[in-house]
N, C-alpha and C. Protein backbone atom coordinates (compact mmCIF):
# COMPACT_ATOMS: atom_id res chain seq x y z
N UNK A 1 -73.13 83.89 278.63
CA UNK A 1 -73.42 85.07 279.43
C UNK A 1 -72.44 86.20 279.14
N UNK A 2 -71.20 85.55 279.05
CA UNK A 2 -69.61 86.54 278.51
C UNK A 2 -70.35 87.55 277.66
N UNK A 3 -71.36 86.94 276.23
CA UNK A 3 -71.12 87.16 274.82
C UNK A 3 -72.38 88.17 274.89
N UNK A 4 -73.48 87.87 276.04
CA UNK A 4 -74.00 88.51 275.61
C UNK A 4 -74.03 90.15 276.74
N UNK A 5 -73.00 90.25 277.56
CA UNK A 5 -72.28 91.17 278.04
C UNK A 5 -71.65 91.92 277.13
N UNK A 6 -71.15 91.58 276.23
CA UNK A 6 -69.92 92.44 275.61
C UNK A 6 -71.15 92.69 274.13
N UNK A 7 -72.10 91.73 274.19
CA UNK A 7 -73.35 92.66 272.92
C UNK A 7 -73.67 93.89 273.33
N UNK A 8 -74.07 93.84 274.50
CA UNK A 8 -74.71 94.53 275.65
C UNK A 8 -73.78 96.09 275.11
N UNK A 9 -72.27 96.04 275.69
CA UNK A 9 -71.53 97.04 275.19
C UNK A 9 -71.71 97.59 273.98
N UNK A 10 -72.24 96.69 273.05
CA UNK A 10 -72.00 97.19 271.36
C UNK A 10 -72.73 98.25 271.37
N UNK A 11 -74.75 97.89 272.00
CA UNK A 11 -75.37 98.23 271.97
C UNK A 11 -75.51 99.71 272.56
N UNK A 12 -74.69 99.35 273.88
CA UNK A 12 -74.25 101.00 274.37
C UNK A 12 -73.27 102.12 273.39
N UNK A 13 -72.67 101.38 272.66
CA UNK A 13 -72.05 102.15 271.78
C UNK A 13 -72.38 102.79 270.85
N UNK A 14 -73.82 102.59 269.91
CA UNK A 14 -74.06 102.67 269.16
C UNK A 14 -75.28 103.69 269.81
N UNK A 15 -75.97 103.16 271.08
CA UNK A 15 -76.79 104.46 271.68
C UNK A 15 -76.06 105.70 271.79
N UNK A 16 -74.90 105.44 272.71
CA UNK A 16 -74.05 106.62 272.91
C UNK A 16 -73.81 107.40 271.78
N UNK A 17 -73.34 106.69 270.39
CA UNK A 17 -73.00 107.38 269.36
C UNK A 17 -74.38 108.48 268.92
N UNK A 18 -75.43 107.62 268.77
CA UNK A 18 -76.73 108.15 268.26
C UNK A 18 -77.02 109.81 268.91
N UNK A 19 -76.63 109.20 269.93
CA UNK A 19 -77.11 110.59 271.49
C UNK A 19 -76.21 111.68 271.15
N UNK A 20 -75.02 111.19 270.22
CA UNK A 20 -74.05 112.49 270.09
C UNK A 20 -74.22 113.32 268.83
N UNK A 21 -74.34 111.87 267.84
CA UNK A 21 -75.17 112.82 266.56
C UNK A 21 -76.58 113.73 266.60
N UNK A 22 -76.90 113.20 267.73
CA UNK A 22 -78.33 114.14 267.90
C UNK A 22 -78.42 115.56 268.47
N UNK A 23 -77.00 115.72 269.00
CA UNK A 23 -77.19 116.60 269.82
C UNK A 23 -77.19 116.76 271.17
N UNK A 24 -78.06 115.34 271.54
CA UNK A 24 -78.41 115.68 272.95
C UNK A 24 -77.10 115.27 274.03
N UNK A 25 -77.63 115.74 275.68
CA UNK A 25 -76.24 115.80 276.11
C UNK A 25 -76.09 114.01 276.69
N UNK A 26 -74.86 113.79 276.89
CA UNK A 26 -74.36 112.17 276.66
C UNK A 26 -74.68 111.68 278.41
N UNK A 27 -75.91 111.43 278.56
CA UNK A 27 -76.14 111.05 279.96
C UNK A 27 -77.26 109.52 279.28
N UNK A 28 -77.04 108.68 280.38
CA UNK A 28 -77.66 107.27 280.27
C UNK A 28 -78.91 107.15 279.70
N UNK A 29 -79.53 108.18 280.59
CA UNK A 29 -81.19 107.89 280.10
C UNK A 29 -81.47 108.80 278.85
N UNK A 30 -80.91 109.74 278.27
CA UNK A 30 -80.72 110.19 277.24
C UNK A 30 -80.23 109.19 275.57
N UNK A 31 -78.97 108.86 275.81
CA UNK A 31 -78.70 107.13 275.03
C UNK A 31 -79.77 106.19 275.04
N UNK A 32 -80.20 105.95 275.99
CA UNK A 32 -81.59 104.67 276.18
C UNK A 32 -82.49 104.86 275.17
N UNK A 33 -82.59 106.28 275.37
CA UNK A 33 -84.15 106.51 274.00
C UNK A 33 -83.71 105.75 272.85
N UNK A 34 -81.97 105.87 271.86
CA UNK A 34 -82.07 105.85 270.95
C UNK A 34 -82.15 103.91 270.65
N UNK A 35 -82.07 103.53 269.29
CA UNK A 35 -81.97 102.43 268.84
C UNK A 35 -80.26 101.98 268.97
N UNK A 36 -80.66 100.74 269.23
CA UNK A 36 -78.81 100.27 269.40
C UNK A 36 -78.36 99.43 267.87
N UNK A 37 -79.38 99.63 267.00
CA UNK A 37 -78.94 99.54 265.32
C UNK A 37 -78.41 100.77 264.71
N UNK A 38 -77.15 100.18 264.49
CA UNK A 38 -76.22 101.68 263.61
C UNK A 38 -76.15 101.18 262.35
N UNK A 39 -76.68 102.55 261.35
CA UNK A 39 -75.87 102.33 260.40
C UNK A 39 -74.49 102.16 259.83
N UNK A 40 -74.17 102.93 260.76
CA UNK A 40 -72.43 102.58 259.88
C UNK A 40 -71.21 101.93 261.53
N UNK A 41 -72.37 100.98 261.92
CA UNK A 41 -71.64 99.90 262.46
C UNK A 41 -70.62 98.89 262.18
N UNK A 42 -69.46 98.83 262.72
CA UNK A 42 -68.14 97.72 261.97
C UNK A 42 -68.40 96.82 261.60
N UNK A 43 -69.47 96.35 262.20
CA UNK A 43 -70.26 94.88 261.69
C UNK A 43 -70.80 95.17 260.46
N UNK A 44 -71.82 95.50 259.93
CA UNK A 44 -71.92 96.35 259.08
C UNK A 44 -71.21 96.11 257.51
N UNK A 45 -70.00 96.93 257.79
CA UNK A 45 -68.92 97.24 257.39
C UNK A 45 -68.06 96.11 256.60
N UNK A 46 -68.25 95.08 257.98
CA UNK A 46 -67.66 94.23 257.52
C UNK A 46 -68.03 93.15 256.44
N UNK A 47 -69.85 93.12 256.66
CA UNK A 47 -70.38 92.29 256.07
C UNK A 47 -70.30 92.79 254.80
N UNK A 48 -70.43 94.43 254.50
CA UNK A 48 -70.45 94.92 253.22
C UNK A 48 -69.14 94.75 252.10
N UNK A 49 -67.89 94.61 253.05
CA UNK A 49 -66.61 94.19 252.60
C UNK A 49 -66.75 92.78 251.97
N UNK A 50 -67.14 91.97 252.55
CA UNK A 50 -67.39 90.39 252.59
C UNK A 50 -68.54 90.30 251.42
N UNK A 51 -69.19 91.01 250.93
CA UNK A 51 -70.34 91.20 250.14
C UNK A 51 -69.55 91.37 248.71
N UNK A 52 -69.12 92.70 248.59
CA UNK A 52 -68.42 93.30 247.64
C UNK A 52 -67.13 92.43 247.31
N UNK A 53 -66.27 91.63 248.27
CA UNK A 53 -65.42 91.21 247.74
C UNK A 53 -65.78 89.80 247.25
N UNK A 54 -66.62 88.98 247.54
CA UNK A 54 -67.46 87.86 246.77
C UNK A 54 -67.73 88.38 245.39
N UNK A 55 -68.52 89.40 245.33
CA UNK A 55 -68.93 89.74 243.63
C UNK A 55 -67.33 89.82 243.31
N UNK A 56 -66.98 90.82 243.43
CA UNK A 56 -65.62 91.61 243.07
C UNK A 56 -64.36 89.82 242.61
N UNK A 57 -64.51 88.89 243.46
CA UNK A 57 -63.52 88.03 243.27
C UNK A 57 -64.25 87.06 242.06
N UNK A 58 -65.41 86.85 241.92
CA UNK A 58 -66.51 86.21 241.07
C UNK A 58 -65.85 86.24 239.58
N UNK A 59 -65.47 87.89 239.11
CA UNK A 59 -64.83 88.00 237.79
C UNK A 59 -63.50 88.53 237.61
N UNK A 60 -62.75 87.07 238.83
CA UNK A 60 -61.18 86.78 238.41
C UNK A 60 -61.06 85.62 238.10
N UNK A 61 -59.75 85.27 237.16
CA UNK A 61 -59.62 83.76 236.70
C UNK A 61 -59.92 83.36 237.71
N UNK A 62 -60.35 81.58 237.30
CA UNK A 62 -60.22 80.57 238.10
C UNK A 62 -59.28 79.62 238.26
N UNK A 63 -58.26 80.00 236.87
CA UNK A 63 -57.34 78.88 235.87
C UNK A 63 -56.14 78.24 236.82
N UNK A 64 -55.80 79.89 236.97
CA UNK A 64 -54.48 80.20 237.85
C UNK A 64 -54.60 81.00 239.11
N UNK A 65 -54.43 79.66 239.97
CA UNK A 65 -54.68 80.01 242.07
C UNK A 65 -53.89 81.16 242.26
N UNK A 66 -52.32 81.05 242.05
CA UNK A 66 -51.42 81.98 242.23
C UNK A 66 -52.46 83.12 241.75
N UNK A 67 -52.05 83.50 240.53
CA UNK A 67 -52.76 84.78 239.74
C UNK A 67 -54.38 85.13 240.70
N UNK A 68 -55.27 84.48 240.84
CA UNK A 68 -55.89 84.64 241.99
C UNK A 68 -55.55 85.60 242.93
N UNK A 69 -54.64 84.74 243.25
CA UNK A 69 -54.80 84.91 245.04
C UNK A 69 -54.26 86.82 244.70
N UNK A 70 -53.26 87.20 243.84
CA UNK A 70 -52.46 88.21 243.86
C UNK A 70 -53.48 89.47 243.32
N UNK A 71 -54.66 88.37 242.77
CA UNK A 71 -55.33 90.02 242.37
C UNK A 71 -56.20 90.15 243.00
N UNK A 72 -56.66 88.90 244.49
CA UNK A 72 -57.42 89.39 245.27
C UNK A 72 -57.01 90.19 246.17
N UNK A 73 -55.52 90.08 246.75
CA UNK A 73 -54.99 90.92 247.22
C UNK A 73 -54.64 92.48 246.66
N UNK A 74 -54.24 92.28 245.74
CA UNK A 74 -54.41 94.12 244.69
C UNK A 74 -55.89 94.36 244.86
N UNK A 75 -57.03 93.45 244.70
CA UNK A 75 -57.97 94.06 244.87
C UNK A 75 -58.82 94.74 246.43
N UNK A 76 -58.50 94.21 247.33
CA UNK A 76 -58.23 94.09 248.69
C UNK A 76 -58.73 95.89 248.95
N UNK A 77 -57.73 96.78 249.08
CA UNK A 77 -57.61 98.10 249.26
C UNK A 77 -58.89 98.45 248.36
N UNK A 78 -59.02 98.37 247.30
CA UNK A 78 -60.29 98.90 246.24
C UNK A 78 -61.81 98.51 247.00
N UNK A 79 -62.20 97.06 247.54
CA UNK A 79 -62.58 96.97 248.08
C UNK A 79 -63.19 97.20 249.32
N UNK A 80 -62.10 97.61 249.77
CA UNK A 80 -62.32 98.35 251.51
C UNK A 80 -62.89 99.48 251.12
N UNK A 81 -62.65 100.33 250.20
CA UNK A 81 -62.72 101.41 250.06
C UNK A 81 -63.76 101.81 249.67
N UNK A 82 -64.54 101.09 248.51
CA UNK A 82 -65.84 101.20 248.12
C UNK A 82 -66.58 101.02 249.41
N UNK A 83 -66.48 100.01 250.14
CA UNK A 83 -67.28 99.30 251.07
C UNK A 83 -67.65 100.77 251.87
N UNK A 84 -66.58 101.11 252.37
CA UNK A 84 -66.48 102.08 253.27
C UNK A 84 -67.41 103.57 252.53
N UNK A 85 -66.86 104.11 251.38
CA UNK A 85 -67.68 105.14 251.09
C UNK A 85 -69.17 104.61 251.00
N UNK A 86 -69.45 103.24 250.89
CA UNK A 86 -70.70 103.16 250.33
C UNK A 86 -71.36 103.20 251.81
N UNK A 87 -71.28 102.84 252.97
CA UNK A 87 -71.57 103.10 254.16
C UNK A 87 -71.61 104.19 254.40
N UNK A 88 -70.46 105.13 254.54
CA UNK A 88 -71.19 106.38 254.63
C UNK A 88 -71.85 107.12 253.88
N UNK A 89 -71.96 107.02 252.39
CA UNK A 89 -73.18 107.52 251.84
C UNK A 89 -74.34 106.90 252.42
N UNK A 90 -74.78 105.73 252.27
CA UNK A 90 -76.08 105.25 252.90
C UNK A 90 -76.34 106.03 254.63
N UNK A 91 -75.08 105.64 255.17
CA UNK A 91 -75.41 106.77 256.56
C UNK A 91 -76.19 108.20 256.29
N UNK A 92 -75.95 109.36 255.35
CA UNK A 92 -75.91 109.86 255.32
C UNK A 92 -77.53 110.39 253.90
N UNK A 93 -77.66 109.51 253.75
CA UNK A 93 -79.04 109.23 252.85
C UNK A 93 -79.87 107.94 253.30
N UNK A 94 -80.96 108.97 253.24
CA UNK A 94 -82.34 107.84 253.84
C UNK A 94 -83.41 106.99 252.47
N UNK A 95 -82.78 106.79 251.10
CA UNK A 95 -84.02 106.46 249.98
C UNK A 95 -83.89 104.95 250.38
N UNK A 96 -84.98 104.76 249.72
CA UNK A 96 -85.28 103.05 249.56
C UNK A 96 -84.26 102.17 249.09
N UNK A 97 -82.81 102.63 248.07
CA UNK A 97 -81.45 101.89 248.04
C UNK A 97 -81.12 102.04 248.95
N UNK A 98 -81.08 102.89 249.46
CA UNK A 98 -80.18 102.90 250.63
C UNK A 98 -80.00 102.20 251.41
N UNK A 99 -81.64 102.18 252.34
CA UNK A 99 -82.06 101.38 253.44
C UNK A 99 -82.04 99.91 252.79
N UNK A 100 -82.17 99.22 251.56
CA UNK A 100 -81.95 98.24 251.34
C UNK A 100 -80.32 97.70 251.46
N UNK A 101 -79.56 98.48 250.83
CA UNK A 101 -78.26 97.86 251.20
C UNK A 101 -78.03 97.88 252.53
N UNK A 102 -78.78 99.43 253.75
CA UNK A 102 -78.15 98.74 255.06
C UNK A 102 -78.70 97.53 255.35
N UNK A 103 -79.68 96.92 255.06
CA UNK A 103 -80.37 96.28 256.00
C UNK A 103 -79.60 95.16 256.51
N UNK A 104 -78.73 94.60 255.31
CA UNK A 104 -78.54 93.11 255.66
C UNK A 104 -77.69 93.44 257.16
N UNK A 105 -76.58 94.53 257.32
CA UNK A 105 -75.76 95.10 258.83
C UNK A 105 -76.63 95.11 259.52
N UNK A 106 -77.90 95.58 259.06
CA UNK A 106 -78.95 95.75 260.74
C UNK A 106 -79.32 94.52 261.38
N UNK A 107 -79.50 93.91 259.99
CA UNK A 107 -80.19 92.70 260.40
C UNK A 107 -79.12 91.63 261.70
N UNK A 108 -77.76 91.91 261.38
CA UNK A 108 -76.98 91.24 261.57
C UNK A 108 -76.66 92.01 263.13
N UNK A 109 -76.75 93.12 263.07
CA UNK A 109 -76.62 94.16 264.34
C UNK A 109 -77.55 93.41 265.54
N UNK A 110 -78.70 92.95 264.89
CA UNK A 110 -79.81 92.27 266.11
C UNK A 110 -78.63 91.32 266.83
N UNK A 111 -77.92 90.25 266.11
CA UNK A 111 -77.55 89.63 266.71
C UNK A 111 -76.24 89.77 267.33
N UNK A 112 -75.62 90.98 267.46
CA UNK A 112 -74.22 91.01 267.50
C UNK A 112 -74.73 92.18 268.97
N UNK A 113 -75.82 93.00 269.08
CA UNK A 113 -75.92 93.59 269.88
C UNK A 113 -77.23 93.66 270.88
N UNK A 114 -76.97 94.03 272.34
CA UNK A 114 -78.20 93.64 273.01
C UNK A 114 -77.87 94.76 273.57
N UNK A 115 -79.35 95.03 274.60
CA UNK A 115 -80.37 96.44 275.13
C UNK A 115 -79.31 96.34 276.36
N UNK A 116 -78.36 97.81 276.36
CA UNK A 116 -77.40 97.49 277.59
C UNK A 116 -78.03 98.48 279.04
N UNK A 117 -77.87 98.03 280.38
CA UNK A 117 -78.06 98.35 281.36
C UNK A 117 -77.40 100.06 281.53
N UNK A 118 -77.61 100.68 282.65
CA UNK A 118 -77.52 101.87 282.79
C UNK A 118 -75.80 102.14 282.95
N UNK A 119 -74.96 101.01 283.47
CA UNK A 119 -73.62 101.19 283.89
C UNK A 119 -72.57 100.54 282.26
N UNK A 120 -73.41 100.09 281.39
CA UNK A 120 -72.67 100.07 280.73
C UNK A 120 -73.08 101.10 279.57
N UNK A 121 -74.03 102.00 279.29
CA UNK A 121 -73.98 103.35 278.84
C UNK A 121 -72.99 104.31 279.57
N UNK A 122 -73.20 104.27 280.66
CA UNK A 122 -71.90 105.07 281.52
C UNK A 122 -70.59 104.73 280.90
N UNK A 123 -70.21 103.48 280.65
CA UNK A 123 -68.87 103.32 279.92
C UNK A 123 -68.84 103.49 278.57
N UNK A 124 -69.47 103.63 278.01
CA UNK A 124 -69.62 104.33 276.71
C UNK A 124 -69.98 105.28 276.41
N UNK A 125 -70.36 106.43 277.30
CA UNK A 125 -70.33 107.73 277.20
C UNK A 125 -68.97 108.19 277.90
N UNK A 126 -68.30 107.68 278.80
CA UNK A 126 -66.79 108.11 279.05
C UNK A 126 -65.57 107.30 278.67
N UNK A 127 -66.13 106.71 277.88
CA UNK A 127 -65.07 106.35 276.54
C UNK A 127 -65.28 106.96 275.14
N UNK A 128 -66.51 107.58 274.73
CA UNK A 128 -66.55 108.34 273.92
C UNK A 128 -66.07 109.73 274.43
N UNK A 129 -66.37 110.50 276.05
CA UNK A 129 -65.98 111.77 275.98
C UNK A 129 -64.61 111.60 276.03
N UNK A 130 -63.33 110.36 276.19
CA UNK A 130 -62.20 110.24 276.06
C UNK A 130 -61.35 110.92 274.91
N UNK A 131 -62.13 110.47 273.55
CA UNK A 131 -61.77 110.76 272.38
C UNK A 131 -62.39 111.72 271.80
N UNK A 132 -63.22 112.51 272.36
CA UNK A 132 -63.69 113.92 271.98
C UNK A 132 -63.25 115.11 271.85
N UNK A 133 -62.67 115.64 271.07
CA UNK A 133 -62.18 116.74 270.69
C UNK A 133 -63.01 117.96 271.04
N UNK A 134 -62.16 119.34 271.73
CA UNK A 134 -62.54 120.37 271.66
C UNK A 134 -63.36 121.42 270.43
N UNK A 135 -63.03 120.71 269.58
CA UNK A 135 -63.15 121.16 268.00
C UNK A 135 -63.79 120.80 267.53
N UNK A 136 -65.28 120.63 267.18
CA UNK A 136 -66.41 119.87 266.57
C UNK A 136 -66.22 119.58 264.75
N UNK A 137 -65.13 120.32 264.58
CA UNK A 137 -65.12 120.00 263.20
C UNK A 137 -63.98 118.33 262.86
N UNK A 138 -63.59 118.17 263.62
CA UNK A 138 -62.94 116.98 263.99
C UNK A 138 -63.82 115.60 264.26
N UNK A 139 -65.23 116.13 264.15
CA UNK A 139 -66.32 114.91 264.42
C UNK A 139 -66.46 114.69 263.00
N UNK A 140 -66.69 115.71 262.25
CA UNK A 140 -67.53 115.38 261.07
C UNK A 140 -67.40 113.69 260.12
N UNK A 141 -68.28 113.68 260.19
CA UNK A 141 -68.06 112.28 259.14
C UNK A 141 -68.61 112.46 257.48
């Protein structure tokens, strides 16, 4: 019941977010309209990290563990990093690659997030206006 409370939240988070990229103003039933699948959700993110660093570790020795382990770690940062631009490009482009690489995050979004009630959009619209800047150029992604 815990787990699927705190989905519940994800899901408000990701409405709330939607409601802000849209424009519209950050009230409950406004969030509700949108979908609680984000593209550039941490989950997401993470899976795409976990994706990329499987291929990425695939063509390092196998010979030597040490030597391994040290260039999975050098590789580590390179990794994050792709992961990350490649999310927000796909955020930010709608073609048929695109939506194929998000999917596997969405898919995974079903289960990490559920349809949240009216009081927990309320906490995610005043935890987002927390960190909202006067300055809209401070949103940009």
């Amino acid at each position: 019941k815990e787990m699927r409370r705190l989905f519940a939240y994800h899901g408000a988070e990701h409405k709330t977010i939607y409601c802000y990229e849209h424009g519209e103003p950050l009230t409950p039933g406004n969030a509700q309209r949108f979908t609680r699948l984000h593209p550039r959700c941490g989950t997401s993110f993470l899976l795409i990290v976990l994706i990329i660093g499987i291929v990425a570790s695939s063509f390092l020795p196998w010979d030597n563990l040490a030597l391994r382990l040290v260039l999975k770690l050098v590789l580590l940062p390179l990794v994050v990093g792709v992961s990350y631009e490649l999310i927000r490009f796909a955020g930010r482009h709608d073609g048929g690659i695109m939506r194929a690489v998000l999917a596997p995050g969405l898919w995974l979004q079903k289960l990490t997030t559920q349809e949240p009630d009216e009081e927990q959009l309320e906490v995610a619209i005043c935890s987002l206006q927390a960190v909202l800047t006067d300055n809209p150029a401070d949103d940009a992604w």
